[in-house]
Protein backbone atom coordinates (compact mmCIF):
# COMPACT_ATOMS: atom_id res chain seq x y z
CA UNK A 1 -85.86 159.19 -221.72
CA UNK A 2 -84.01 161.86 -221.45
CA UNK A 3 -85.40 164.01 -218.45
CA UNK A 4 -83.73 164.17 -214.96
CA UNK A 5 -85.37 166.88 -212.71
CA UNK A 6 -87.43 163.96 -212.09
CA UNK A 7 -86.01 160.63 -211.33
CA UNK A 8 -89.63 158.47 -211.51
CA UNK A 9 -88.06 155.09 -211.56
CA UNK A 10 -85.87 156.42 -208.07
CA UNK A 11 -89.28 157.93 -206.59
CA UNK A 12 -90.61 154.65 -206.81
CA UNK A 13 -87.95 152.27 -205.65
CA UNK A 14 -87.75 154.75 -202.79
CA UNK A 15 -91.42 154.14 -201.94
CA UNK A 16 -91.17 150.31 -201.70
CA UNK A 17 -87.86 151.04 -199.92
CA UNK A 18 -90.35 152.80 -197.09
CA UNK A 19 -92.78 149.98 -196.98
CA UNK A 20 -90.50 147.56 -196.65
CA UNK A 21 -88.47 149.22 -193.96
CA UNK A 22 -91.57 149.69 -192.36
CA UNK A 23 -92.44 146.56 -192.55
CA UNK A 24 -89.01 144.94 -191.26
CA UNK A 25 -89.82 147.40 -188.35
CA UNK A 26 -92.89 145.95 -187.38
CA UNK A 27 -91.60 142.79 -187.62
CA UNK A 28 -88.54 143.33 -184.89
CA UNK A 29 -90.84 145.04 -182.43
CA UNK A 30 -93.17 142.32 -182.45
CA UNK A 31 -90.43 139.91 -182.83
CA UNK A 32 -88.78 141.95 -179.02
CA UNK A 33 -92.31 142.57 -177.58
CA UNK A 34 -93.82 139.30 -177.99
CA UNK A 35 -96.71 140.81 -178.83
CA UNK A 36 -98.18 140.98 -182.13
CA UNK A 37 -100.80 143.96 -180.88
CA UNK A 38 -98.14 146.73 -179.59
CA UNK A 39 -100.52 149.77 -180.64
CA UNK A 40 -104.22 150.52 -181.40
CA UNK A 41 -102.78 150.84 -185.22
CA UNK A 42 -101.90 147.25 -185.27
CA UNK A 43 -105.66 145.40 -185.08
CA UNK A 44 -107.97 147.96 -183.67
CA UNK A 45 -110.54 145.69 -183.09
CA UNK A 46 -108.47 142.47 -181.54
CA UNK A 47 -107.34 145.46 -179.73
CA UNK A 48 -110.49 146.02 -178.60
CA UNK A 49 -111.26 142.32 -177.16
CA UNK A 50 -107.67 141.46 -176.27
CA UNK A 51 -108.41 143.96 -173.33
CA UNK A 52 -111.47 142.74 -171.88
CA UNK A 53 -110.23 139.76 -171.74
CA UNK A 54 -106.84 140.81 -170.56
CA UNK A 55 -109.41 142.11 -167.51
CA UNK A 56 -111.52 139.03 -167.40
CA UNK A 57 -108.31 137.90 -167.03
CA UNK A 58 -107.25 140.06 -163.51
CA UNK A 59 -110.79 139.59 -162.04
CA UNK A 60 -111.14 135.95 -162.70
CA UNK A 61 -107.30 135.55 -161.12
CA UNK A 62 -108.61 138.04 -157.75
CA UNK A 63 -111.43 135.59 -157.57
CA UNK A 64 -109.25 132.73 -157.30
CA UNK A 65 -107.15 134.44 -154.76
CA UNK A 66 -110.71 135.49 -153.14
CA UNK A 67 -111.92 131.91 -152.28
CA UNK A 68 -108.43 130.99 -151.47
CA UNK A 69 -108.53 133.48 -148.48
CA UNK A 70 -112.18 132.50 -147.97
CA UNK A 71 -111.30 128.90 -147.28
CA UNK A 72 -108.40 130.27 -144.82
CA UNK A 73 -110.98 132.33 -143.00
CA UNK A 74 -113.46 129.10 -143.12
CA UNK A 75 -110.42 126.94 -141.49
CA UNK A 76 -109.34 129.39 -138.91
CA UNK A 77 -113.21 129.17 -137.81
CA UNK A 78 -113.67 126.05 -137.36
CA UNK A 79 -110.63 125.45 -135.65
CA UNK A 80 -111.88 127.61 -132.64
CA UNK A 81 -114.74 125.60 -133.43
CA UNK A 82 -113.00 122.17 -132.99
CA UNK A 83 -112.02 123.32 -129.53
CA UNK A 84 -115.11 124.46 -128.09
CA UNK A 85 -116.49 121.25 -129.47
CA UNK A 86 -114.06 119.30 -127.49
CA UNK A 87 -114.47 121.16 -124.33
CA UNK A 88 -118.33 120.89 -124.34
CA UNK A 89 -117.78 116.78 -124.52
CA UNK A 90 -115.62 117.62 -121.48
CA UNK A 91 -118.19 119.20 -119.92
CA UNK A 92 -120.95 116.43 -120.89
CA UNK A 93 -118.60 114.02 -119.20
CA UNK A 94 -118.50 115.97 -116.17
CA UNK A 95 -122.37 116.34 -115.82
CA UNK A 96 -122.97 112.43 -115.83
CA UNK A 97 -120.71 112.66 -113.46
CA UNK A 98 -121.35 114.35 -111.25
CA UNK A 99 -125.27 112.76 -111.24
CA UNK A 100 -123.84 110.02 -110.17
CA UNK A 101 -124.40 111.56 -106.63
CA UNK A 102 -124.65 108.07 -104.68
CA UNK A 103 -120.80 107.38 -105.34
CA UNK A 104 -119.63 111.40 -105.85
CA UNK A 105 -118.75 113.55 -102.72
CA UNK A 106 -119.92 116.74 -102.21
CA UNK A 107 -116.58 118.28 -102.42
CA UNK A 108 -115.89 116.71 -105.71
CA UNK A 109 -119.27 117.83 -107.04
CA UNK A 110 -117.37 121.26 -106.45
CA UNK A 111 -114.49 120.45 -108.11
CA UNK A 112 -116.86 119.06 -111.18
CA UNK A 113 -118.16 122.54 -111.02
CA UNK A 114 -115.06 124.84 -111.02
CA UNK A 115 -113.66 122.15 -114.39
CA UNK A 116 -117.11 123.50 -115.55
CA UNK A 117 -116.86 127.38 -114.81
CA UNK A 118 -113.25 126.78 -116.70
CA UNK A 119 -114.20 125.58 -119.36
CA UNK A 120 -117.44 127.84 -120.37
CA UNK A 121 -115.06 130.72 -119.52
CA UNK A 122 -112.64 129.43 -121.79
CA UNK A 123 -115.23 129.13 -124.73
CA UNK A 124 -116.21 132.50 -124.19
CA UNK A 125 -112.75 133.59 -124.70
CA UNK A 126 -112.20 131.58 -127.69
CA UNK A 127 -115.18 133.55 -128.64
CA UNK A 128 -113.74 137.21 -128.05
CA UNK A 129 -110.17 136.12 -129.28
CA UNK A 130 -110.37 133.95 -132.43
CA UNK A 131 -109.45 136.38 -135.11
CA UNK A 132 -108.06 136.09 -139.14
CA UNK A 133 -106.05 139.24 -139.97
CA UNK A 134 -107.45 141.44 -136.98
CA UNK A 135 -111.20 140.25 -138.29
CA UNK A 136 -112.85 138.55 -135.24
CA UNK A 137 -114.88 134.97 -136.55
CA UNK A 138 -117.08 133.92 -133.30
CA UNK A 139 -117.89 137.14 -131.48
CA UNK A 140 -121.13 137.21 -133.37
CA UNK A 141 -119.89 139.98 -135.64
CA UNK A 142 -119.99 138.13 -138.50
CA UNK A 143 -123.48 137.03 -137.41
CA UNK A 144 -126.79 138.54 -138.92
CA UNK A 145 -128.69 141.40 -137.12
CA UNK A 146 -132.04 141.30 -137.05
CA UNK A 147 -135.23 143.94 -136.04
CA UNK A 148 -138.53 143.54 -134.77
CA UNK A 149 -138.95 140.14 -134.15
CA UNK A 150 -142.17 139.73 -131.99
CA UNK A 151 -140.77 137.12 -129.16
CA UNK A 152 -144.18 136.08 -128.17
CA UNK A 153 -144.60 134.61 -131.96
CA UNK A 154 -141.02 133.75 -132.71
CA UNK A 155 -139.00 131.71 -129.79
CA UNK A 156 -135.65 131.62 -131.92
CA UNK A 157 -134.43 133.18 -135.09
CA UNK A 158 -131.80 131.59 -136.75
CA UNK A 159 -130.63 133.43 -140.45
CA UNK A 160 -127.81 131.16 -142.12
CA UNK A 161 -127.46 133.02 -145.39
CA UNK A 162 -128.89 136.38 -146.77
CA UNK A 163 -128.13 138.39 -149.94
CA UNK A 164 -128.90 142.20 -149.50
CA UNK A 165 -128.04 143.17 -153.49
CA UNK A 166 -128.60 146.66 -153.06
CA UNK A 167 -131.26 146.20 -150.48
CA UNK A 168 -130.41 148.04 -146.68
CA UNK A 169 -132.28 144.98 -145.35
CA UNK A 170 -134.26 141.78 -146.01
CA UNK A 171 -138.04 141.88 -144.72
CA UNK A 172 -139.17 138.45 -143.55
CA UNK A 173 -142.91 137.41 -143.74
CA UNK A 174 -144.12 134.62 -141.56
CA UNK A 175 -147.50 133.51 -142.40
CA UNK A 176 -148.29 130.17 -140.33
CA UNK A 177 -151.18 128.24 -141.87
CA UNK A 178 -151.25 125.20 -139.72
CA UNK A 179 -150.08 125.85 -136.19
CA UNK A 180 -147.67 123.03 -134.59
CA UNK A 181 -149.38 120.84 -132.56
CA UNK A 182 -148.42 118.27 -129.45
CA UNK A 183 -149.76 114.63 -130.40
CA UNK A 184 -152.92 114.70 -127.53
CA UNK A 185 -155.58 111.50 -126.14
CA UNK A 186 -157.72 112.59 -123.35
CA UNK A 187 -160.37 110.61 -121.72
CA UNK A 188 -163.19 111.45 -118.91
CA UNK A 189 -162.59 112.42 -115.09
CA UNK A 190 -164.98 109.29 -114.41
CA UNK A 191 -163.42 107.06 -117.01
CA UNK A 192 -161.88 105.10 -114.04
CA UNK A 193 -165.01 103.71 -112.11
CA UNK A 194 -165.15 100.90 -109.71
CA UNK A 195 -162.57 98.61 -111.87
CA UNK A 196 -158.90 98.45 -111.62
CA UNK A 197 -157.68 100.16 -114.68
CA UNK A 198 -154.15 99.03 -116.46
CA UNK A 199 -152.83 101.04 -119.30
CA UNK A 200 -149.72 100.91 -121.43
CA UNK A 201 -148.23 103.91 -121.83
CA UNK A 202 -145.78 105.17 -124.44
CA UNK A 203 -144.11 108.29 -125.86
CA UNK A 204 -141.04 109.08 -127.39
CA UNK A 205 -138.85 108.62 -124.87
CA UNK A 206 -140.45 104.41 -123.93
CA UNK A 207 -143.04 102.80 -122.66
CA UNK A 208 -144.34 101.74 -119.65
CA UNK A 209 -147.33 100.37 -117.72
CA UNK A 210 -149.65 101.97 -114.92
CA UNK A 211 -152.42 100.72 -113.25
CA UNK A 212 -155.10 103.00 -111.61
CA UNK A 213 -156.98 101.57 -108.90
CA UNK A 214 -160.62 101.58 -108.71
CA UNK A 215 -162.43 104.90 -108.34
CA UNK A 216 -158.41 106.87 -108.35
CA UNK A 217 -159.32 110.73 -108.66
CA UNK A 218 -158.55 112.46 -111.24
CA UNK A 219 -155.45 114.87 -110.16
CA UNK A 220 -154.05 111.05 -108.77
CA UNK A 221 -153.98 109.68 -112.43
CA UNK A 222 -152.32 112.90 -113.47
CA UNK A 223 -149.85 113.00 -111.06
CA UNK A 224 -149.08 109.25 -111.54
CA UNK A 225 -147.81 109.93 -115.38
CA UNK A 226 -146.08 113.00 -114.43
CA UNK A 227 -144.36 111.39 -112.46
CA UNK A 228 -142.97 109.15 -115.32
CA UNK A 229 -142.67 112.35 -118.01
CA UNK A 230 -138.52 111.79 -117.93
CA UNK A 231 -139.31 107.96 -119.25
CA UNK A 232 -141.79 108.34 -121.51
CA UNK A 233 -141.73 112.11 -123.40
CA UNK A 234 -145.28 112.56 -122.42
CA UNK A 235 -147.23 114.59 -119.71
CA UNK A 236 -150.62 114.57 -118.06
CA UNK A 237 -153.19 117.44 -116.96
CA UNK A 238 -156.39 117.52 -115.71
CA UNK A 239 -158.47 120.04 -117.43
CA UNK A 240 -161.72 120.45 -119.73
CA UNK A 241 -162.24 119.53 -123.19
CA UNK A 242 -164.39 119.57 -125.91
CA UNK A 243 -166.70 116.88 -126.70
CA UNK A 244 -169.18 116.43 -129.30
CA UNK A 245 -171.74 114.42 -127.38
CA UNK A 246 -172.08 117.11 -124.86
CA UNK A 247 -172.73 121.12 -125.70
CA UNK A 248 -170.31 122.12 -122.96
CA UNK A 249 -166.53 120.59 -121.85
CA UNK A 250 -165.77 117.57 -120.02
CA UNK A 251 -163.54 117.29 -117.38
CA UNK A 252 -160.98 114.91 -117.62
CA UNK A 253 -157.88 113.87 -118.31
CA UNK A 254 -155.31 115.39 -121.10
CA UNK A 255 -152.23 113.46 -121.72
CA UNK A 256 -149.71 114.89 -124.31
CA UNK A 257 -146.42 115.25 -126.17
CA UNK A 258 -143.62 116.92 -124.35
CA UNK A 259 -142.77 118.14 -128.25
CA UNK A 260 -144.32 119.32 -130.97
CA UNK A 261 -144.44 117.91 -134.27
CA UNK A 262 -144.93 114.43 -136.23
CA UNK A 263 -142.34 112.65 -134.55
CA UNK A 264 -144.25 113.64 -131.65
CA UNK A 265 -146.36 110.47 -130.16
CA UNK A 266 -148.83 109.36 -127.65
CA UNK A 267 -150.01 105.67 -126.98
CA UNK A 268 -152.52 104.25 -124.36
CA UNK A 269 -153.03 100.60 -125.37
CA UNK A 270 -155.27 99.02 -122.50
CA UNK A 271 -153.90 95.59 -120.85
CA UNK A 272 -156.21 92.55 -121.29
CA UNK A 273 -158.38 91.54 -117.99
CA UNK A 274 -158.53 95.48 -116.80
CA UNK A 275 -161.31 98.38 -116.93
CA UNK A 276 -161.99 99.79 -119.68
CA UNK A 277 -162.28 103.51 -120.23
CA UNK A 278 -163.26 105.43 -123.74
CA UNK A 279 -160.24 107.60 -125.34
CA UNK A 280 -160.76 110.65 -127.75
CA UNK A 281 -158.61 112.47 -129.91
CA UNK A 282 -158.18 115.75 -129.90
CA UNK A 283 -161.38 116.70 -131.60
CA UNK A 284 -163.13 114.89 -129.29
CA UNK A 285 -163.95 112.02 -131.14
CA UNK A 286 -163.76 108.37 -129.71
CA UNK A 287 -161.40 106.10 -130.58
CA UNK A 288 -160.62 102.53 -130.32
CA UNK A 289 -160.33 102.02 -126.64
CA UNK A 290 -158.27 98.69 -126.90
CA UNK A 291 -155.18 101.07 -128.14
CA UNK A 292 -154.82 104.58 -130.39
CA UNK A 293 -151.33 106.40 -131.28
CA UNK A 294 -152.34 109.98 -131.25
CA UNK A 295 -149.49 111.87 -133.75
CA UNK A 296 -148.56 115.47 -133.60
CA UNK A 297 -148.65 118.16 -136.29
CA UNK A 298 -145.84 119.69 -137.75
CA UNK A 299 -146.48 123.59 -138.49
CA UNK A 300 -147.28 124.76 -142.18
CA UNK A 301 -146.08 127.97 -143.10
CA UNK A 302 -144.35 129.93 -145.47
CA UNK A 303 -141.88 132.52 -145.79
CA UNK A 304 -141.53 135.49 -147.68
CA UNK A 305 -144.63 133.53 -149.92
CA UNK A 306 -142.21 130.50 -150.15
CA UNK A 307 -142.77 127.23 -148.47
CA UNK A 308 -140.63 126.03 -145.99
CA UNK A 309 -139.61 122.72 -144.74
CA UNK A 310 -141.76 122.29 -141.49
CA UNK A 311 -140.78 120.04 -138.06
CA UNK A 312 -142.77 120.33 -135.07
CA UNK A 313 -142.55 124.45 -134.38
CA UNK A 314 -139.46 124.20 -136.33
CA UNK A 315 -139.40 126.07 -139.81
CA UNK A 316 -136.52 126.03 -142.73
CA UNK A 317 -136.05 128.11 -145.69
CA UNK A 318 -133.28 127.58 -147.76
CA UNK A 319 -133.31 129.81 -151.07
CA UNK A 320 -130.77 131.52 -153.11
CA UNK A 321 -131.67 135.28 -151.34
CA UNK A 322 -132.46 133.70 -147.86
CA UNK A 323 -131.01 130.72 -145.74
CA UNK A 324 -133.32 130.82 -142.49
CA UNK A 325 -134.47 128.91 -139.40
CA UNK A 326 -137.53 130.41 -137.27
CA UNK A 327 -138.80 128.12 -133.86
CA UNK A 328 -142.45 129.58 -133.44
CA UNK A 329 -143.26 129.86 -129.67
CA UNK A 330 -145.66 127.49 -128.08
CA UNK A 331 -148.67 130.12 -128.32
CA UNK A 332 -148.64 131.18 -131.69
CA UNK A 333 -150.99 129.69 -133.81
CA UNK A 334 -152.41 130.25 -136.96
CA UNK A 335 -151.02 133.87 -137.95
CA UNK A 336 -148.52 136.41 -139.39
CA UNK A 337 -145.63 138.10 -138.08
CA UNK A 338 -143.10 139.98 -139.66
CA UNK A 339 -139.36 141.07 -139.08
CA UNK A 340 -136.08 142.36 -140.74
CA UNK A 341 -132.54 140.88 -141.35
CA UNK A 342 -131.02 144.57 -141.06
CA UNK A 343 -127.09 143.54 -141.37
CA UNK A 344 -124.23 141.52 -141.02
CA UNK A 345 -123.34 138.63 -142.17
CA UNK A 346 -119.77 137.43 -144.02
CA UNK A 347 -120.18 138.03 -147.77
CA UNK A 348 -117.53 136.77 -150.41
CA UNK A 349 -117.01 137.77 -153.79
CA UNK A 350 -116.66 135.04 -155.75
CA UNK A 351 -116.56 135.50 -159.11
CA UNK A 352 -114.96 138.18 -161.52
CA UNK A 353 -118.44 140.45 -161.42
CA UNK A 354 -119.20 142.57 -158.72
CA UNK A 355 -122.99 141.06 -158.28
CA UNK A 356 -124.86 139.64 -156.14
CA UNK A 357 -125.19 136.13 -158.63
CA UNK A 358 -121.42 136.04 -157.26
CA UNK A 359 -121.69 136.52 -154.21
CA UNK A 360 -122.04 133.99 -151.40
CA UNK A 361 -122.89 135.00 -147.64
CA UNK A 362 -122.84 132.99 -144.69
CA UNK A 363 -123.95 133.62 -141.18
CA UNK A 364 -121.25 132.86 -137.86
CA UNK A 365 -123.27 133.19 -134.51
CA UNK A 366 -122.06 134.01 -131.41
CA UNK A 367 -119.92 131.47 -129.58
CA UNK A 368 -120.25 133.56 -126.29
CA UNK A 369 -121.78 131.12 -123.42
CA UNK A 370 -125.11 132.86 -122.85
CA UNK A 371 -125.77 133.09 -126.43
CA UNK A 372 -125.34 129.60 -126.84
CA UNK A 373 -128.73 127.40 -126.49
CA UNK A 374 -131.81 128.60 -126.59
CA UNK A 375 -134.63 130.31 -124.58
CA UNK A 376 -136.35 126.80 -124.15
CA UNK A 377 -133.88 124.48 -122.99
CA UNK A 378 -131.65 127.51 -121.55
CA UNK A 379 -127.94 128.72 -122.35
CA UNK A 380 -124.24 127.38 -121.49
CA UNK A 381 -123.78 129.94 -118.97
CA UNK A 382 -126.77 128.38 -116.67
CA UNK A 383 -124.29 125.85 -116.02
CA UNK A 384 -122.00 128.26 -114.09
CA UNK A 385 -121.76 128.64 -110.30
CA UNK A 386 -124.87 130.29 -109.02
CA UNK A 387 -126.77 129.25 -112.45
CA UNK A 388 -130.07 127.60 -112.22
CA UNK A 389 -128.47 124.93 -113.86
CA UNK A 390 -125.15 124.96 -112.10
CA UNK A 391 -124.11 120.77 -110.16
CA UNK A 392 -125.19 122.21 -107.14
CA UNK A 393 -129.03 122.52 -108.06
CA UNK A 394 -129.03 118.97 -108.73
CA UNK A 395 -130.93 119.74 -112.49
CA UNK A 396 -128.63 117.34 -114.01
CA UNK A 397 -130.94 116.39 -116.87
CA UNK A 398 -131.84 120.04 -117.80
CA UNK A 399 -127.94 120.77 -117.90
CA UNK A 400 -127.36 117.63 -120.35
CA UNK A 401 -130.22 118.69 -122.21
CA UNK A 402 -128.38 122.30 -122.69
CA UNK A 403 -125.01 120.84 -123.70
CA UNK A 404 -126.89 118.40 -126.03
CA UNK A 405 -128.48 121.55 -127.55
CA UNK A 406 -125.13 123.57 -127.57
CA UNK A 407 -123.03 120.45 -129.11
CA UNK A 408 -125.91 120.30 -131.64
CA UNK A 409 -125.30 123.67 -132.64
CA UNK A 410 -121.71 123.91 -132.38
CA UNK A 411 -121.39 120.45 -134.62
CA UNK A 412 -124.29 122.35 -137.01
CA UNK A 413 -122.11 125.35 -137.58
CA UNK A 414 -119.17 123.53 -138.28
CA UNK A 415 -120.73 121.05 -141.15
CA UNK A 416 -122.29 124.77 -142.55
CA UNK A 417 -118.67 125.68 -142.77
CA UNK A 418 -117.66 122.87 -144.17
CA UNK A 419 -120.17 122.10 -146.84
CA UNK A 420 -119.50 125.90 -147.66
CA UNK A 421 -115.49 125.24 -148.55
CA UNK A 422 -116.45 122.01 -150.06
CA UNK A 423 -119.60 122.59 -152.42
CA UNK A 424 -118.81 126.12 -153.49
CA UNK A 425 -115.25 127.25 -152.60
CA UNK A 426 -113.42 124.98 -153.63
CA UNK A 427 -115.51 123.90 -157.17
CA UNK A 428 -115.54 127.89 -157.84
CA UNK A 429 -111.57 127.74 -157.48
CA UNK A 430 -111.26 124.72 -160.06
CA UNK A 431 -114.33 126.71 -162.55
CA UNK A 432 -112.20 130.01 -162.46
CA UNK A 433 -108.71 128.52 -162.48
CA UNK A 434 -110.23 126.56 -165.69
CA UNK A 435 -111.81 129.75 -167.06
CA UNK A 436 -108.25 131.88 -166.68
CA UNK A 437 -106.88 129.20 -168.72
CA UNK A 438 -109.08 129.57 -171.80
CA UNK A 439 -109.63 133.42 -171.05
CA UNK A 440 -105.59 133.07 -171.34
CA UNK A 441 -105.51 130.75 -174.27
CA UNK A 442 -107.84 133.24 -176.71
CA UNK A 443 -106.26 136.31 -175.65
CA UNK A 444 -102.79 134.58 -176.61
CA UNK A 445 -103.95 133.94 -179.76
CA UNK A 446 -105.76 137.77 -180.57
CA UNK A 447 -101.99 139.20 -179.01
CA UNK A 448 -98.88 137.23 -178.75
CA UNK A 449 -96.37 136.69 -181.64
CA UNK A 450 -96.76 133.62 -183.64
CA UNK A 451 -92.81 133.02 -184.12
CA UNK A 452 -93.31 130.89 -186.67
CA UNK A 453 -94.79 133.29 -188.78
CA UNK A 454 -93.16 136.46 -187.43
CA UNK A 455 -89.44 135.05 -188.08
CA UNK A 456 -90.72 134.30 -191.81
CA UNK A 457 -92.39 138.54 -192.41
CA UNK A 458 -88.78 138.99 -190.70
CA UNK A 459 -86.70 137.25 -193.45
CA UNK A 460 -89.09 138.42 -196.26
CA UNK A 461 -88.89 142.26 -195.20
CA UNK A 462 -84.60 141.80 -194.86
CA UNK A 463 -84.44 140.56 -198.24
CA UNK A 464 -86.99 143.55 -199.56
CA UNK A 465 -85.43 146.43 -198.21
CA UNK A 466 -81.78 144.82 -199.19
CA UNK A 467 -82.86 144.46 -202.72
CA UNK A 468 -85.16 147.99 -202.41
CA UNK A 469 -81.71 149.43 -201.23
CA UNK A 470 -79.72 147.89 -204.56
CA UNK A 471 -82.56 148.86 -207.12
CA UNK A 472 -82.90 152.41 -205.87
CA UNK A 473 -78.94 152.66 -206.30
CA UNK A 474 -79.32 151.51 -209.95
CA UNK A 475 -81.83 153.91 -210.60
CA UNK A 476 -79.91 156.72 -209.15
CA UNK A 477 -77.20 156.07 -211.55
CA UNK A 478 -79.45 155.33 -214.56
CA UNK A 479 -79.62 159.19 -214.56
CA UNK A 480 -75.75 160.00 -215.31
CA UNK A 481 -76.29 158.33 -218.39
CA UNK A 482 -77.51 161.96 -219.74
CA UNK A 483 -73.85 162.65 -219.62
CA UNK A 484 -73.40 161.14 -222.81
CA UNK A 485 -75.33 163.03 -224.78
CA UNK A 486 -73.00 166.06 -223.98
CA UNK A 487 -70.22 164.32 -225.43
CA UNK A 488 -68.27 164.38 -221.93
């Protein structure tokens, strides 16, 4: 060949002098980066999943860190908790106490009373103080707000969880198809005729036995088990009821339940040798005179069209949107009511989604001491000086009854919290510290440097452009040979 205005054989080993050069390139930056994926140009598509996973990544990782802080929040809680707990034993103790009024002076019945007024004021300040990064836990702002909740239907609302989504607020349906009842045995005004009548009676609370003498008037017979209501849970009246036999009511007798509900009881058993006088149930049918348990009725209802878990008045929901408890009041029978859960609440984002499947809300009520009780029994801050409940009144079992209640509540919250950290903080911390692992693992493998390999591309691409360098040498000089052929 004897041309050379174009060197073809030079052209060429230039071009694979390029490549390789290009190639050796690629190979150092990953080689320095780490990363096999520096630029789009490098694998568009594992470009393309290496980066939603690289952000799986960050939001599963801010989860983690989420329910981390969640748990601290959960602990600083129920520490305040922990010490109002302890002071309202305190306070328990002080109550027995103090009814021990045969061996207790009046001035140390006062100083019972000022340990008292201490200590609720101190729970009150726990309330208004206990705080986790300037957020306050037991002031009832982390509680759940509700509207238009018809008192004369409902005597307590209690909402434990609620998820909102994107809702402004949660309506709540009540629809009551079997009202609560008391357990109930009646028996006529004249039952009790000119023979001695003995009875055992029993409720909840015991047993024990009466004996009416002959011809004892009604309001007498009534008055006698009243007088007895603190021993055996049960209560007496003397008014009318409905009995088949007749078209009109009979007067009589009514004993019944202090509560409502199934574990709710009422036994007359009639001793051997005495009168004998016929019972009825509360239809008004007769029963076996020799002795009848008469049971209560838990209510039937549901809510929001689901059913709920019924005890005495007492109703519980417990669904993935709504966590509730609703007492009906005494007079509210078969019917519907409605309200709204309008806000509040302590909501924590769980998971690496913004949603409300990862989400979890939970409901802190107020530890202040008149919000703690309830409108039945009373509050904690009856128990202060000048309360209807205070030593002084002498309503010692009506202030244990409160503390029981508030203890109850306090010791409820608290095992709330802590089935919260236990059953879904801390599994959800060992699911997402698991699931940054793998996410981890596969978007190593789309994006880091395999050394292995890398160091081997490295050593091929030295060797290429070191021999691309030598051959395009050669056939740079393969052109001088043209020389020749003009004799120089």
């Amino acid at each position: 060949m004897g041309r050379i205005n174009s060197n073809i054989p030079a052209v060429n080993a230039g071009f694979q002098l390029g490549r390789n050069q290009q190639s050796l390139a690629v190979s150092l930056q990953r080689l320095s980066s780490g990363l096999q994926i520096n630029r789009g140009a490098d694998n568009p598509a594992g470009l393309i999943v290496s980066e939603r996973l690289r952000s799986e990544i960050a939001a599963t990782r801010q989860a983690v860190d989420n329910s981390q802080r969640a748990i601290n929040v959960i602990s600083t809680t129920e520490a305040g908790l922990n010490e109002i707990s302890a002071m309202m034993q305190d306070i328990q103790g002080l109550i027995v106490e103090a009814a021990n009024s045969g061996a207790f002076s009046p001035e140390e019945m006062d100083a019972n009373q000022l340990q008292i007024d201490s200590a609720i004021d101190s729970i009150t300040r726990i309330a208004n103080t206990a705080t986790f990064a300037g957020r306050k836990l037991l002031d009832g702002s982390l509680g759940y707000f509700t509207s238009g909740v018809d008192t004369a239907a409902l005597a307590n609302v209690s909402v434990l969880e609620g998820n909102f989504g994107t809702r402004p607020f949660i309506p709540v349906d009540v629809n009551v198809s079997l009202s609560g009842l008391q357990a109930e045995l009646h028996f006529a005004a004249s039952a009790v005729g000119t023979q001695t009548v003995s009875m055992d009676l029993q409720g909840p609370e015991g047993i024990i036995q009466l004996s009416f003498p002959a011809n004892t008037t009604t309001n007498e017979i009534v008055d006698q088990i009243n007088t007895i209501t603190d021993t055996t849970g049960v209560f007496a009246s003397a008014n009318a009821y409905a009995d088949p036999a007749n078209a009109a009511s009979t007067s009589g007798v009514i004993i019944r339940s202090a509560g409502y509900g199934s574990d709710e009881f009422v036994s007359v058993s009639l001793v051997q040798n005495s009168g004998a006088f016929q019972l009825q149930d509360r239809a008004g049918v007769d029963v076996d005179p020799l002795g009848k348990k008469a049971i209560g009725r838990d209510a039937v209802a549901t809510i929001n069209g689901a059913a709920t878990v019924g005890r005495g008045l007492d109703l519980k929901l417990s669904s993935f949107l709504l966590d509730v408890e609703i007492t009906l009041d005494t007079s509210f029978g078969d019917a519907d009511t409605q309200f709204a859960i309008t806000g509040g609440g302590s909501l924590y984002q769980l998971g690496p989604r913004v949603n409300i499947n990862q989400q979890e809300t939970i409901g802190i009520t107020s530890m202040q001491a008149n919000k703690l009780g309830n409108r039945q029994l009373g509050f904690l801050s009856d128990l202060t000086s000048g309360g209807s409940k205070a030593l002084n009144t002498g309503n010692f079992s009506a202030a244990s009854n409160v503390i029981d209640e508030v203890i109850t509540q306090v010791s409820v919250l608290r095992g709330r919290l802590g089935a919260f950290e236990r059953n879904k903080l801390q599994p959800n911390i060992n699911q997402l510290q698991v699931l940054v692992e793998n996410l981890t693992s596969s978007e190593s493998v789309i994006r880091d440097t395999d050394f292995a390999e890398e160091t081997t591309e490295l050593t091929r691409a030295q060797i290429l452009v070191q021999a691309g360098t030598s051959v395009l040498a050669i056939a740079n000089a393969q052109q001088q040979n043209v020389l020749s052929l003009l004799g120089g």
